[in-house]
N, C-alpha and C. Protein backbone atom coordinates (compact mmCIF):
# COMPACT_ATOMS: atom_id res chain seq x y z
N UNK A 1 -56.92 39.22 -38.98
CA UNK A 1 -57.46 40.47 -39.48
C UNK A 1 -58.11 41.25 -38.35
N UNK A 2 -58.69 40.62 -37.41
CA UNK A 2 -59.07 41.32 -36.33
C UNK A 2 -58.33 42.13 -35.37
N UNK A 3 -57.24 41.97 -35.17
CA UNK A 3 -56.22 41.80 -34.47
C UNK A 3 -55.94 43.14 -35.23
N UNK A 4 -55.82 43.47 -36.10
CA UNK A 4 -55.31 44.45 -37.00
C UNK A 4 -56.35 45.60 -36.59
N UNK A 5 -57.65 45.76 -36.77
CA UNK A 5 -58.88 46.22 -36.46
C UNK A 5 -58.22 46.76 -35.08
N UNK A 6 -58.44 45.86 -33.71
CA UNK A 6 -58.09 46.04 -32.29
C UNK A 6 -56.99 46.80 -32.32
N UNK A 7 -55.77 46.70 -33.32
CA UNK A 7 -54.50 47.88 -33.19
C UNK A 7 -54.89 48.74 -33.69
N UNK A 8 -55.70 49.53 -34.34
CA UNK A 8 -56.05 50.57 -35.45
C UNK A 8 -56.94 51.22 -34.11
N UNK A 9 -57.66 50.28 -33.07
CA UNK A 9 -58.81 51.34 -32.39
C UNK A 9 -58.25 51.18 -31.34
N UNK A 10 -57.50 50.36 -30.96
CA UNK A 10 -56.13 50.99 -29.28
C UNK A 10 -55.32 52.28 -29.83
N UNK A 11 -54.87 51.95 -31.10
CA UNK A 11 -53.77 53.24 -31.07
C UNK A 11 -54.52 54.56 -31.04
N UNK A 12 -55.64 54.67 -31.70
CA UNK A 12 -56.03 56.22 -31.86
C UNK A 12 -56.66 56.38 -30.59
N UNK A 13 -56.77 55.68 -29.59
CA UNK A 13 -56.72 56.33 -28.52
C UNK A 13 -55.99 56.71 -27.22
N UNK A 14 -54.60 56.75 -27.60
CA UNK A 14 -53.60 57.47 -27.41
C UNK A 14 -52.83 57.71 -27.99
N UNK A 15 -51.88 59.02 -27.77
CA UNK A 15 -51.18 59.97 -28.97
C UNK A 15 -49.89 59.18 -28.80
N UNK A 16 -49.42 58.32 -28.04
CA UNK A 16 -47.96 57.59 -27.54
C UNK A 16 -48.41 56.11 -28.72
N UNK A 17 -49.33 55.40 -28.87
CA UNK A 17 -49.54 54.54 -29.48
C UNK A 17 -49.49 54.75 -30.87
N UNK A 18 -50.22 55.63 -31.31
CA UNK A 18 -50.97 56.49 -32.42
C UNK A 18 -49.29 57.32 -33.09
N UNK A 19 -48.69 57.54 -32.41
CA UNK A 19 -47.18 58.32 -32.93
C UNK A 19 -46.39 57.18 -33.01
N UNK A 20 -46.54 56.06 -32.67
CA UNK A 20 -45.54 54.56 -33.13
C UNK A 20 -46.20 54.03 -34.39
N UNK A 21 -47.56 54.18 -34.20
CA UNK A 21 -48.10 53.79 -35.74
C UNK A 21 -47.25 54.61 -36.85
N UNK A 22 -47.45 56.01 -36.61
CA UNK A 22 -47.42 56.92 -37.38
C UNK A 22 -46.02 56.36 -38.24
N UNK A 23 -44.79 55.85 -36.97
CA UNK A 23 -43.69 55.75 -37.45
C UNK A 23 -43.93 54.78 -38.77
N UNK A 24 -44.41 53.85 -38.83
CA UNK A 24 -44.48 52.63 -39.46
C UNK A 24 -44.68 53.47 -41.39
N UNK A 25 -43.35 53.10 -42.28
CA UNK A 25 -43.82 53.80 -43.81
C UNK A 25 -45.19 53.68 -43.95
N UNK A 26 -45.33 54.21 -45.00
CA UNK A 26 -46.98 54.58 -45.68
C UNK A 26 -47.01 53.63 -46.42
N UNK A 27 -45.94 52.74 -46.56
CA UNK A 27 -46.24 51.88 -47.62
C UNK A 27 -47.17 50.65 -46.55
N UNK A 28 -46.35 50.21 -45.54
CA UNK A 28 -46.81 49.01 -44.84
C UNK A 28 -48.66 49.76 -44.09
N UNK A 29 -48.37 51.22 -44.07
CA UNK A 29 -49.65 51.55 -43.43
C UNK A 29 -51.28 51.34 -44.13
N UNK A 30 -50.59 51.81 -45.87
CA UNK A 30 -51.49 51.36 -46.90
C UNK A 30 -52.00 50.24 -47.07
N UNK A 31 -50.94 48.88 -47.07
CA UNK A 31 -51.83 47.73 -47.14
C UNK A 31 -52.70 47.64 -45.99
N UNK A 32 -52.21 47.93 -44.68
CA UNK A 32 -53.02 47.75 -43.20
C UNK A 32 -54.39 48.42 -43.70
N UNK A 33 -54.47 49.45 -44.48
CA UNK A 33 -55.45 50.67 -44.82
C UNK A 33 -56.64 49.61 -45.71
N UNK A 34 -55.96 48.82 -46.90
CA UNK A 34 -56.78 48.13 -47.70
C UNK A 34 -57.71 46.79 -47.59
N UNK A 35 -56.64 46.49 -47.01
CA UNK A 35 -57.27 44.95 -45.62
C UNK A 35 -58.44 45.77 -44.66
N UNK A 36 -58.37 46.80 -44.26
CA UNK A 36 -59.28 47.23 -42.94
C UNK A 36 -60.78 47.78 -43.76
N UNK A 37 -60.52 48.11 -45.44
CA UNK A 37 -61.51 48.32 -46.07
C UNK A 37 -62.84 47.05 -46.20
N UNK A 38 -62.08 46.07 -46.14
CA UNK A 38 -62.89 45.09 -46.39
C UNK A 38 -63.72 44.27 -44.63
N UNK A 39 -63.34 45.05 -43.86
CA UNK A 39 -63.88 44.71 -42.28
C UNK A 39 -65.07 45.54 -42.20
N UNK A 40 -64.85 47.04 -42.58
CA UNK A 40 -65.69 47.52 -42.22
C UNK A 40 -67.29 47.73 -43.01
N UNK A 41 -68.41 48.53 -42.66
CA UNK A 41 -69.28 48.61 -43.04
C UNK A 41 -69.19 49.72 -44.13
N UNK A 42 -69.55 48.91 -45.42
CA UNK A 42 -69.72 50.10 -46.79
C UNK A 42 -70.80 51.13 -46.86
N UNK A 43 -70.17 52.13 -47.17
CA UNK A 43 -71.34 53.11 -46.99
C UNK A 43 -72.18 53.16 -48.32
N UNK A 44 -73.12 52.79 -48.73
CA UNK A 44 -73.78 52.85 -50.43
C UNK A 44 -73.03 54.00 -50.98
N UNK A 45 -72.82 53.50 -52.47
CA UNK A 45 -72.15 54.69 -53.32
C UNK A 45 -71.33 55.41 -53.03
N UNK A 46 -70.45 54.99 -51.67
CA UNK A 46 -69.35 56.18 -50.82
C UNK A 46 -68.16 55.28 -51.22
N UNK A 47 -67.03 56.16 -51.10
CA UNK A 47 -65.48 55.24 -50.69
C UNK A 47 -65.35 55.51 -49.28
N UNK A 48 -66.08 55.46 -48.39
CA UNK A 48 -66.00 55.64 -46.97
C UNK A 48 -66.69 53.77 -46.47
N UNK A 49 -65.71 53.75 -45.20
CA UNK A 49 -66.13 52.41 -44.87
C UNK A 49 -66.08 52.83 -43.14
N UNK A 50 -67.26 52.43 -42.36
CA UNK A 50 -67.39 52.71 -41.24
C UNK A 50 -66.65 51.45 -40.49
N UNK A 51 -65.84 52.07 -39.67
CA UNK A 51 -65.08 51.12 -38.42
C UNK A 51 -65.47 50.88 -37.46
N UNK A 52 -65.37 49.77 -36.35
CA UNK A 52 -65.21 49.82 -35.30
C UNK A 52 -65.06 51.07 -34.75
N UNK A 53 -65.42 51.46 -33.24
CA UNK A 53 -64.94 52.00 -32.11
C UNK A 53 -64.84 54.11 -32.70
N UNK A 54 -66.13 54.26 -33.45
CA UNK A 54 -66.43 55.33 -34.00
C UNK A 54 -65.07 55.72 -35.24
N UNK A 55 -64.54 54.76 -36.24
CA UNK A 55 -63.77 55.40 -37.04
C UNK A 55 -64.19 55.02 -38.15
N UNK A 56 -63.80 56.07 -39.32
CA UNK A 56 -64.07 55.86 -40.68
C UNK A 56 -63.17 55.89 -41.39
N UNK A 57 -62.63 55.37 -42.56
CA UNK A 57 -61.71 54.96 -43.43
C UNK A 57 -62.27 55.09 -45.19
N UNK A 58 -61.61 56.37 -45.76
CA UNK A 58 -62.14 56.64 -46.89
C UNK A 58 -60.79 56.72 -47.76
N UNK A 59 -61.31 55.63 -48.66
CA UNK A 59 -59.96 55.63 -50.02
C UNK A 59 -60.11 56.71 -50.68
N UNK A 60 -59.13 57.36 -51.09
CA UNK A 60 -59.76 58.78 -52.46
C UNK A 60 -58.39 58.41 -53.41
N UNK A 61 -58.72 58.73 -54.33
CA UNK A 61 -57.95 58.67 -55.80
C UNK A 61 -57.56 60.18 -56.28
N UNK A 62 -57.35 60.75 -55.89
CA UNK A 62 -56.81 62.14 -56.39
C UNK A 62 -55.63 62.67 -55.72
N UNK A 63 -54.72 63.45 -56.33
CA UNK A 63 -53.73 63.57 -55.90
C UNK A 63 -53.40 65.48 -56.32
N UNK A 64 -52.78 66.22 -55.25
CA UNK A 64 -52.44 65.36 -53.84
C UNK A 64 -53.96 65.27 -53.14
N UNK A 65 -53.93 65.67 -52.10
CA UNK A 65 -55.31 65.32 -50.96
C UNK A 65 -55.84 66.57 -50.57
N UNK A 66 -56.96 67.47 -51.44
CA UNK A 66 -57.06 68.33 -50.41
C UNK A 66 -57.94 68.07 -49.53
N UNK A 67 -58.65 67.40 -49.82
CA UNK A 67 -59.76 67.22 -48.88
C UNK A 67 -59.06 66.97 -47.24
N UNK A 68 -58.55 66.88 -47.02
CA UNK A 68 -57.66 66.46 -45.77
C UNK A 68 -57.22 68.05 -45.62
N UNK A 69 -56.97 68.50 -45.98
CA UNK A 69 -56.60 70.36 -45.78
C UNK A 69 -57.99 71.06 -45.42
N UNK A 70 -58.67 70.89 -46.50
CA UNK A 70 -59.99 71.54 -46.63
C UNK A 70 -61.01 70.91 -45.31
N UNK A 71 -60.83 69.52 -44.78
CA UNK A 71 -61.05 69.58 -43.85
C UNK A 71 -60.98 70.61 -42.39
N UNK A 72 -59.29 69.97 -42.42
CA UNK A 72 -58.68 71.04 -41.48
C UNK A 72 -59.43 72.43 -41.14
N UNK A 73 -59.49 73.13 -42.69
CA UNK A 73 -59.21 74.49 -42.20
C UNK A 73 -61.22 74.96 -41.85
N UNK A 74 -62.01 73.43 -42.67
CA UNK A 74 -63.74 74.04 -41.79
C UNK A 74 -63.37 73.54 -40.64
N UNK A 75 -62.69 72.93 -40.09
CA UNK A 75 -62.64 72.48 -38.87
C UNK A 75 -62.14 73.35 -37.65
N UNK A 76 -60.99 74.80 -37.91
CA UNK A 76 -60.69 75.15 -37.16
C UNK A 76 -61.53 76.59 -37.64
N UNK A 77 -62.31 77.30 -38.58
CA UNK A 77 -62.49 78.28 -38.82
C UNK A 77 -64.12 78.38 -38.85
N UNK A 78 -65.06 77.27 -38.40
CA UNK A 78 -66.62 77.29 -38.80
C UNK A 78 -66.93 76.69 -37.32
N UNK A 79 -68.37 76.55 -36.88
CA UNK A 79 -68.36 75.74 -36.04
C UNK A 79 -69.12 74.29 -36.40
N UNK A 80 -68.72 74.24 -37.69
CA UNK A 80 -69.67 72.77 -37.94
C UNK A 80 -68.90 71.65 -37.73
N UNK A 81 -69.61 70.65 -37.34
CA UNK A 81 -69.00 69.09 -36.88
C UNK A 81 -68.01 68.23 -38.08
N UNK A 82 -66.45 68.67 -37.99
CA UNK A 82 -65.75 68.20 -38.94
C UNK A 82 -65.18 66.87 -38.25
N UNK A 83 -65.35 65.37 -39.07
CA UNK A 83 -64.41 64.48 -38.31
C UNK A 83 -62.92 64.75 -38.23
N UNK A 84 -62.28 64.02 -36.96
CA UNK A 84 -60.78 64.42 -36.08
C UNK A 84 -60.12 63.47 -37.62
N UNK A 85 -59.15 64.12 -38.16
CA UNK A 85 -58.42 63.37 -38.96
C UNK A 85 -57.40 62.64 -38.36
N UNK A 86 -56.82 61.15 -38.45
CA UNK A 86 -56.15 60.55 -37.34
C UNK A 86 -54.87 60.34 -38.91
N UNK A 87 -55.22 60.03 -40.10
CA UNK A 87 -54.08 59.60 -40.99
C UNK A 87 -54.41 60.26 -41.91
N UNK A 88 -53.63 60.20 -43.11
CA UNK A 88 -53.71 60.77 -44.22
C UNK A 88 -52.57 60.40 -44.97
N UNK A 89 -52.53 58.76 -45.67
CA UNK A 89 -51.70 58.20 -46.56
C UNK A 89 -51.51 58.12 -48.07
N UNK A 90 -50.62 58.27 -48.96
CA UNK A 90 -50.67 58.11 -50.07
C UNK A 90 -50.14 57.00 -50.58
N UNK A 91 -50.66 56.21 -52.00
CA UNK A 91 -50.17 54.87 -52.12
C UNK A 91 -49.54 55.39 -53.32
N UNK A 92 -48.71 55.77 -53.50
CA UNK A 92 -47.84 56.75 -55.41
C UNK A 92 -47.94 55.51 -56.36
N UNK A 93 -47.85 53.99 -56.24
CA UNK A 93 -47.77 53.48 -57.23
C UNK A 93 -49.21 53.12 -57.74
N UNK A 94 -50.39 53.25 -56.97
CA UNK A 94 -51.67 52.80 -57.35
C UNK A 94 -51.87 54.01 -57.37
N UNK A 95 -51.61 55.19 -57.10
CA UNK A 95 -52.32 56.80 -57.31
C UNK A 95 -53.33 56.51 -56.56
N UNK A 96 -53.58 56.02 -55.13
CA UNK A 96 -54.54 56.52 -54.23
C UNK A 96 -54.49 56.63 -53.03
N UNK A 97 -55.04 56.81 -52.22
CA UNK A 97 -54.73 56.94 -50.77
C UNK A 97 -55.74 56.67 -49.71
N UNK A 98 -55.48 56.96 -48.10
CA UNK A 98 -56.30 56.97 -47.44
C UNK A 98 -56.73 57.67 -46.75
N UNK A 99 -57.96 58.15 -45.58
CA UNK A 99 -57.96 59.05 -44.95
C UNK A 99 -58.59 58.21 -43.74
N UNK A 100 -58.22 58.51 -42.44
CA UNK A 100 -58.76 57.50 -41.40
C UNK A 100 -59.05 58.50 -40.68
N UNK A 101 -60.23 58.86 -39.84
CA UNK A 101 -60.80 60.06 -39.38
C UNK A 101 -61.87 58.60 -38.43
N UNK A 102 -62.28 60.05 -37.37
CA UNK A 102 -63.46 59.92 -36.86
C UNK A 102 -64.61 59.73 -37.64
N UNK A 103 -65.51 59.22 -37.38
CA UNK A 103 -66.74 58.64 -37.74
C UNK A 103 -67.77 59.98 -37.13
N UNK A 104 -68.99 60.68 -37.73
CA UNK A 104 -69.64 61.42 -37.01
C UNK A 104 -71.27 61.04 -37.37
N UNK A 105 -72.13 60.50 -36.54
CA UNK A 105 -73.21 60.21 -37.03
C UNK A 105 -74.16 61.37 -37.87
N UNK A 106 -74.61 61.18 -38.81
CA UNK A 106 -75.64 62.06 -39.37
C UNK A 106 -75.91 62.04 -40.66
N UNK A 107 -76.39 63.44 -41.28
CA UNK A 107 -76.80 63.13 -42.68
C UNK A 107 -75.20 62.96 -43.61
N UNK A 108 -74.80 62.34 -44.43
CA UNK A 108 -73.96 62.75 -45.46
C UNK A 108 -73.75 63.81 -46.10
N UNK A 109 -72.88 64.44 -46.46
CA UNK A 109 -72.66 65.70 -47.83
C UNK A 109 -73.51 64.59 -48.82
N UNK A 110 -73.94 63.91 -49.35
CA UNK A 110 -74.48 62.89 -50.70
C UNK A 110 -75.86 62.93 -50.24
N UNK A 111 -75.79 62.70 -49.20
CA UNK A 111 -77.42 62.88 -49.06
C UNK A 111 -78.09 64.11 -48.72
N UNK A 112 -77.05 65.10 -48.14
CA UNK A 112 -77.31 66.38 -47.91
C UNK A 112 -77.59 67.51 -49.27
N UNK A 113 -76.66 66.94 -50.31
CA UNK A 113 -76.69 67.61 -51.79
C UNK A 113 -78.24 66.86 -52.38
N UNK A 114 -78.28 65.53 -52.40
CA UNK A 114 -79.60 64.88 -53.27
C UNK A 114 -80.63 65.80 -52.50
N UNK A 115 -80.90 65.54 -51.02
CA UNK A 115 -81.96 66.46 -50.94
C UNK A 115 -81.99 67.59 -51.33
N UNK A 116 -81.05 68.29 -51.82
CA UNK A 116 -81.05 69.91 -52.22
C UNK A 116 -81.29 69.95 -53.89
N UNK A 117 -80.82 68.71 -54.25
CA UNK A 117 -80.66 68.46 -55.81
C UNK A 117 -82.23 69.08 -56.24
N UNK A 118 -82.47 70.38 -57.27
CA UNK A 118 -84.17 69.97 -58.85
C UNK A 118 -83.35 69.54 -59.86
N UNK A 119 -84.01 68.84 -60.83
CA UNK A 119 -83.58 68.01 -61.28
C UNK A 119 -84.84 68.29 -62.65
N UNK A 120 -84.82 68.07 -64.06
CA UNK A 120 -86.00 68.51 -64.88
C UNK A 120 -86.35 67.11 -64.70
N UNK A 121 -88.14 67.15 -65.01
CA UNK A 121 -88.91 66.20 -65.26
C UNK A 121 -87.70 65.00 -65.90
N UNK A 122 -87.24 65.22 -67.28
CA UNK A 122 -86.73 64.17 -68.76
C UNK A 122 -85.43 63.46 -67.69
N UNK A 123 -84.92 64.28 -66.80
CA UNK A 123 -83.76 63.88 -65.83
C UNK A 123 -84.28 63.32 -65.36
N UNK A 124 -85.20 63.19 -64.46
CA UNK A 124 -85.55 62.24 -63.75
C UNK A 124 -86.15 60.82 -64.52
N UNK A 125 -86.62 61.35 -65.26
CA UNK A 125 -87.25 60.24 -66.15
C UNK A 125 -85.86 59.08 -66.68
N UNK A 126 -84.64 59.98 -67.17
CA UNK A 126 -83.72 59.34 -67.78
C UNK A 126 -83.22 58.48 -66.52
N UNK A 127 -83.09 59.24 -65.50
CA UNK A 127 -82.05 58.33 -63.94
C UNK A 127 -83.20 56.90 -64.17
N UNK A 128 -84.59 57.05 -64.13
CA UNK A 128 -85.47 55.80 -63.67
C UNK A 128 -85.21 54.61 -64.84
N UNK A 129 -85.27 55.16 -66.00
CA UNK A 129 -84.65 54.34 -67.41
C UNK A 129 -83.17 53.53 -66.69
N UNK A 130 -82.17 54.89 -66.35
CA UNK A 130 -80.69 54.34 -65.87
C UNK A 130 -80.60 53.02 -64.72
N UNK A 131 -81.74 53.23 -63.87
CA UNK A 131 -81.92 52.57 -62.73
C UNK A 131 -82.44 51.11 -63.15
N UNK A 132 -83.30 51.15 -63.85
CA UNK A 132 -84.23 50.09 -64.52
C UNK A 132 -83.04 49.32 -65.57
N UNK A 133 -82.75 49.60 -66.15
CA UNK A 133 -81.63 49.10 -67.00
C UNK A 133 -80.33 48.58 -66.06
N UNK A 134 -80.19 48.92 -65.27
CA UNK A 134 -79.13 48.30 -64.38
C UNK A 134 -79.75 47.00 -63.47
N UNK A 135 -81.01 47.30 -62.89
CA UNK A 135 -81.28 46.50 -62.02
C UNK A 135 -81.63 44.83 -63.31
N UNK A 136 -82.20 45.41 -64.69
CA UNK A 136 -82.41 44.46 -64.98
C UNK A 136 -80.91 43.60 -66.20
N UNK A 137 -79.78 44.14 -65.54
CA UNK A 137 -78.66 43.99 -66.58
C UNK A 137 -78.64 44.26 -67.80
N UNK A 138 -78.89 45.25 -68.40
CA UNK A 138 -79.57 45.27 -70.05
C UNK A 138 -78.66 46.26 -70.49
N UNK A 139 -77.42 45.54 -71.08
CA UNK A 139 -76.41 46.58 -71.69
C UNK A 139 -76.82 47.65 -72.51
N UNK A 140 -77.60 47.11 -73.61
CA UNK A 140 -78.10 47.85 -74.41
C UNK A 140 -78.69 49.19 -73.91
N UNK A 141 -79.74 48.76 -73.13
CA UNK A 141 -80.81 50.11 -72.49
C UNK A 141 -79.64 50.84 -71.73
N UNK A 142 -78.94 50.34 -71.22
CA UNK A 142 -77.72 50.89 -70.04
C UNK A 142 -77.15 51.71 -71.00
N UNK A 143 -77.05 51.43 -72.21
CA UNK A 143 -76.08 52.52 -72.84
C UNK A 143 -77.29 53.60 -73.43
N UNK A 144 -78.03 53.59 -73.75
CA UNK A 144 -79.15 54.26 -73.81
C UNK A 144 -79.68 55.23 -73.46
N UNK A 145 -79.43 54.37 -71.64
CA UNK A 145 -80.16 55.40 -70.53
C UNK A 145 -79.02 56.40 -70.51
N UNK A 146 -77.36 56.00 -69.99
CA UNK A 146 -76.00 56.49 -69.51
C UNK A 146 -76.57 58.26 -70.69
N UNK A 147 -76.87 57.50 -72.12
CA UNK A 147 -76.28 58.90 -73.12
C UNK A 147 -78.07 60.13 -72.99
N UNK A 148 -78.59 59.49 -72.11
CA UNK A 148 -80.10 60.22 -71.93
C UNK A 148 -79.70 61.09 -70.69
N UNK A 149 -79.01 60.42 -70.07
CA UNK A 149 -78.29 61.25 -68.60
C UNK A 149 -77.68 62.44 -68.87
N UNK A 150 -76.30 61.74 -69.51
CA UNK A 150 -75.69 62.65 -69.98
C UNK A 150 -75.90 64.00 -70.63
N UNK A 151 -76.88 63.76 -71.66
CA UNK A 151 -77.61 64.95 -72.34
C UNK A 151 -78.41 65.76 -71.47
N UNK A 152 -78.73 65.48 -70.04
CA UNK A 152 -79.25 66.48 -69.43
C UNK A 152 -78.55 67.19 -68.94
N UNK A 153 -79.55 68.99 -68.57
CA UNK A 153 -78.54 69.75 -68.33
C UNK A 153 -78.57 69.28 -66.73
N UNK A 154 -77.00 69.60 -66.35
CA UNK A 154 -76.79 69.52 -64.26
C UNK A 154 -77.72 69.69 -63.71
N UNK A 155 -78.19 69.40 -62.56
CA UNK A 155 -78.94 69.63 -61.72
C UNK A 155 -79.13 70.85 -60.64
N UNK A 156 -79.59 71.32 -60.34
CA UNK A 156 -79.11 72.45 -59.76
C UNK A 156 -79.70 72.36 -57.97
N UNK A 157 -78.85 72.96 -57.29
CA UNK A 157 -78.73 73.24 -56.11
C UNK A 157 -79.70 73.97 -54.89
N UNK A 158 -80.87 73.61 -54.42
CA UNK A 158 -81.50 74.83 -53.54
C UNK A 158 -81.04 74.78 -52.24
N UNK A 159 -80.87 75.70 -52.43
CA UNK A 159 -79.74 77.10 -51.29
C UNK A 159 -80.24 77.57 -50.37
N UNK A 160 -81.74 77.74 -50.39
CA UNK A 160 -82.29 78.69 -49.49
C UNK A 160 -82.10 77.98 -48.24
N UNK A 161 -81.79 77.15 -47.47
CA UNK A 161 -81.75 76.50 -46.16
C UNK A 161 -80.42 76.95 -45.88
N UNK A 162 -79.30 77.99 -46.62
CA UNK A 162 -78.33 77.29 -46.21
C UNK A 162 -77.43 78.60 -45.58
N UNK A 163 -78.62 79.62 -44.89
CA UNK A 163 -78.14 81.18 -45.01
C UNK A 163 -77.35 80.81 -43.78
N UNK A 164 -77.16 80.27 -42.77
CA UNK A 164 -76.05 80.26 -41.73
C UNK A 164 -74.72 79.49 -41.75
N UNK A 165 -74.54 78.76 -42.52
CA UNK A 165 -73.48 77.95 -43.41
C UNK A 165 -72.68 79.12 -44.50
N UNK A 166 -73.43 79.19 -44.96
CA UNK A 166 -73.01 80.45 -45.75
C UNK A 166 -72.08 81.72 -44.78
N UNK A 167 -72.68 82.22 -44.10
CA UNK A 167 -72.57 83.10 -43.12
C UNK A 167 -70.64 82.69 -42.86
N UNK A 168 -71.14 81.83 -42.22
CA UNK A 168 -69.36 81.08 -41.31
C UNK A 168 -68.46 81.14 -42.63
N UNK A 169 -68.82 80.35 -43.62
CA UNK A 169 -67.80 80.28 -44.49
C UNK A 169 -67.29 81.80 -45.37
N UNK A 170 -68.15 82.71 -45.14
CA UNK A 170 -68.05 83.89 -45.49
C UNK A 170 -66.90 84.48 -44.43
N UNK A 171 -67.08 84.32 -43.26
CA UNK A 171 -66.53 84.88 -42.22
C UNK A 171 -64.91 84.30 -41.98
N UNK A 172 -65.02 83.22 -42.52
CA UNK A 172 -63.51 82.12 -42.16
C UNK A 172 -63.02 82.67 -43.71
N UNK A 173 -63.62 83.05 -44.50
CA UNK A 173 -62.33 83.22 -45.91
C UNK A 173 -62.34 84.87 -45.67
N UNK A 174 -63.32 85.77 -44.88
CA UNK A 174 -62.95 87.20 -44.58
C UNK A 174 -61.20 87.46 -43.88
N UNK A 175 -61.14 86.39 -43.55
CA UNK A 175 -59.74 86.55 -42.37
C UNK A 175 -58.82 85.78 -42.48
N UNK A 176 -58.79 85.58 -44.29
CA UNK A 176 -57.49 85.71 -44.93
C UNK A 176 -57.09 86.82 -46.53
């Protein structure tokens, strides 16, 4: 399994290695993809798994992929730090896929949204019920807490930090 790891972080660093991978179907690339999930470091609550030698490896279940586009296009049209996408596989009979990118240290989009997240008092109250009921296995309360969640309204978003982000993405959809 290591050995597998060591070919995954020789090839992406050259485009002659990295274009022989490429050759290899999506089918044989996928299992290589699912095996390498279980090497790396889990990110809490993410389908992202940190690699070796600065790479990250994120399963997604939706089809097709935009996030792999939508990458792309903040990547060539903003100046914010988008990871280098190296793959972008689909598995059609399990309906999921992979994305193998650069690794970029910092905050998360998950942790970047929670800090932005208000949330009403009864919401918060219900998540600590949700939390408490899980940690202590308690189906019952778990279903309890899940329909106390649910009944709250979304959470909403503060924005005000976010006037130069805004700005770029205004400017990259002006110039189409």
């Amino acid at each position: 399994m290591n050995a597998l790891l060591h070919l995954i972080c020789y090839a992406t660093t050259s485009r002659a290695t990295w274009a022989l991978w490429r050759l290899f179907p999506s089918s044989i690339r996928v299992v290589c993809y699912d095996r390498l999930m279980d090497l790396g470091i889990s990110i809490p609550l993410s389908p992202v798994v940190k690699l070796p030698c600065n790479l990250a490896l994120k399963k997604i279940y939706s089809f097709p992929f935009p996030e792999a586009d939508n990458m792309e296009f903040v990547a060539i049209h903003t100046p914010l730090p988008i990871p280098r996408l190296f793959d972008v596989v689909e598995h059609h009979s399990a309906k999921c896929g992979y994305i193998l990118m650069t690794w970029i240290e910092g905050e998360t989009l998950g942790d970047w949204i929670k800090a932005r997240e208000r949330r009403t008092p009864a919401h918060d109250a219900a998540l600590a019920e949700l939390d408490a009921a899980l940690n202590a296995d308690d189906m019952p309360a778990l279903q309890i807490a899940v329909a106390k969640v649910q009944s709250c309204p979304p959470p909403k978003l503060d924005m005000i930090d976010i006037a130069g982000l805004a700005d770029d993405l205004r400017r990259s959809l002006d110039q189409f």
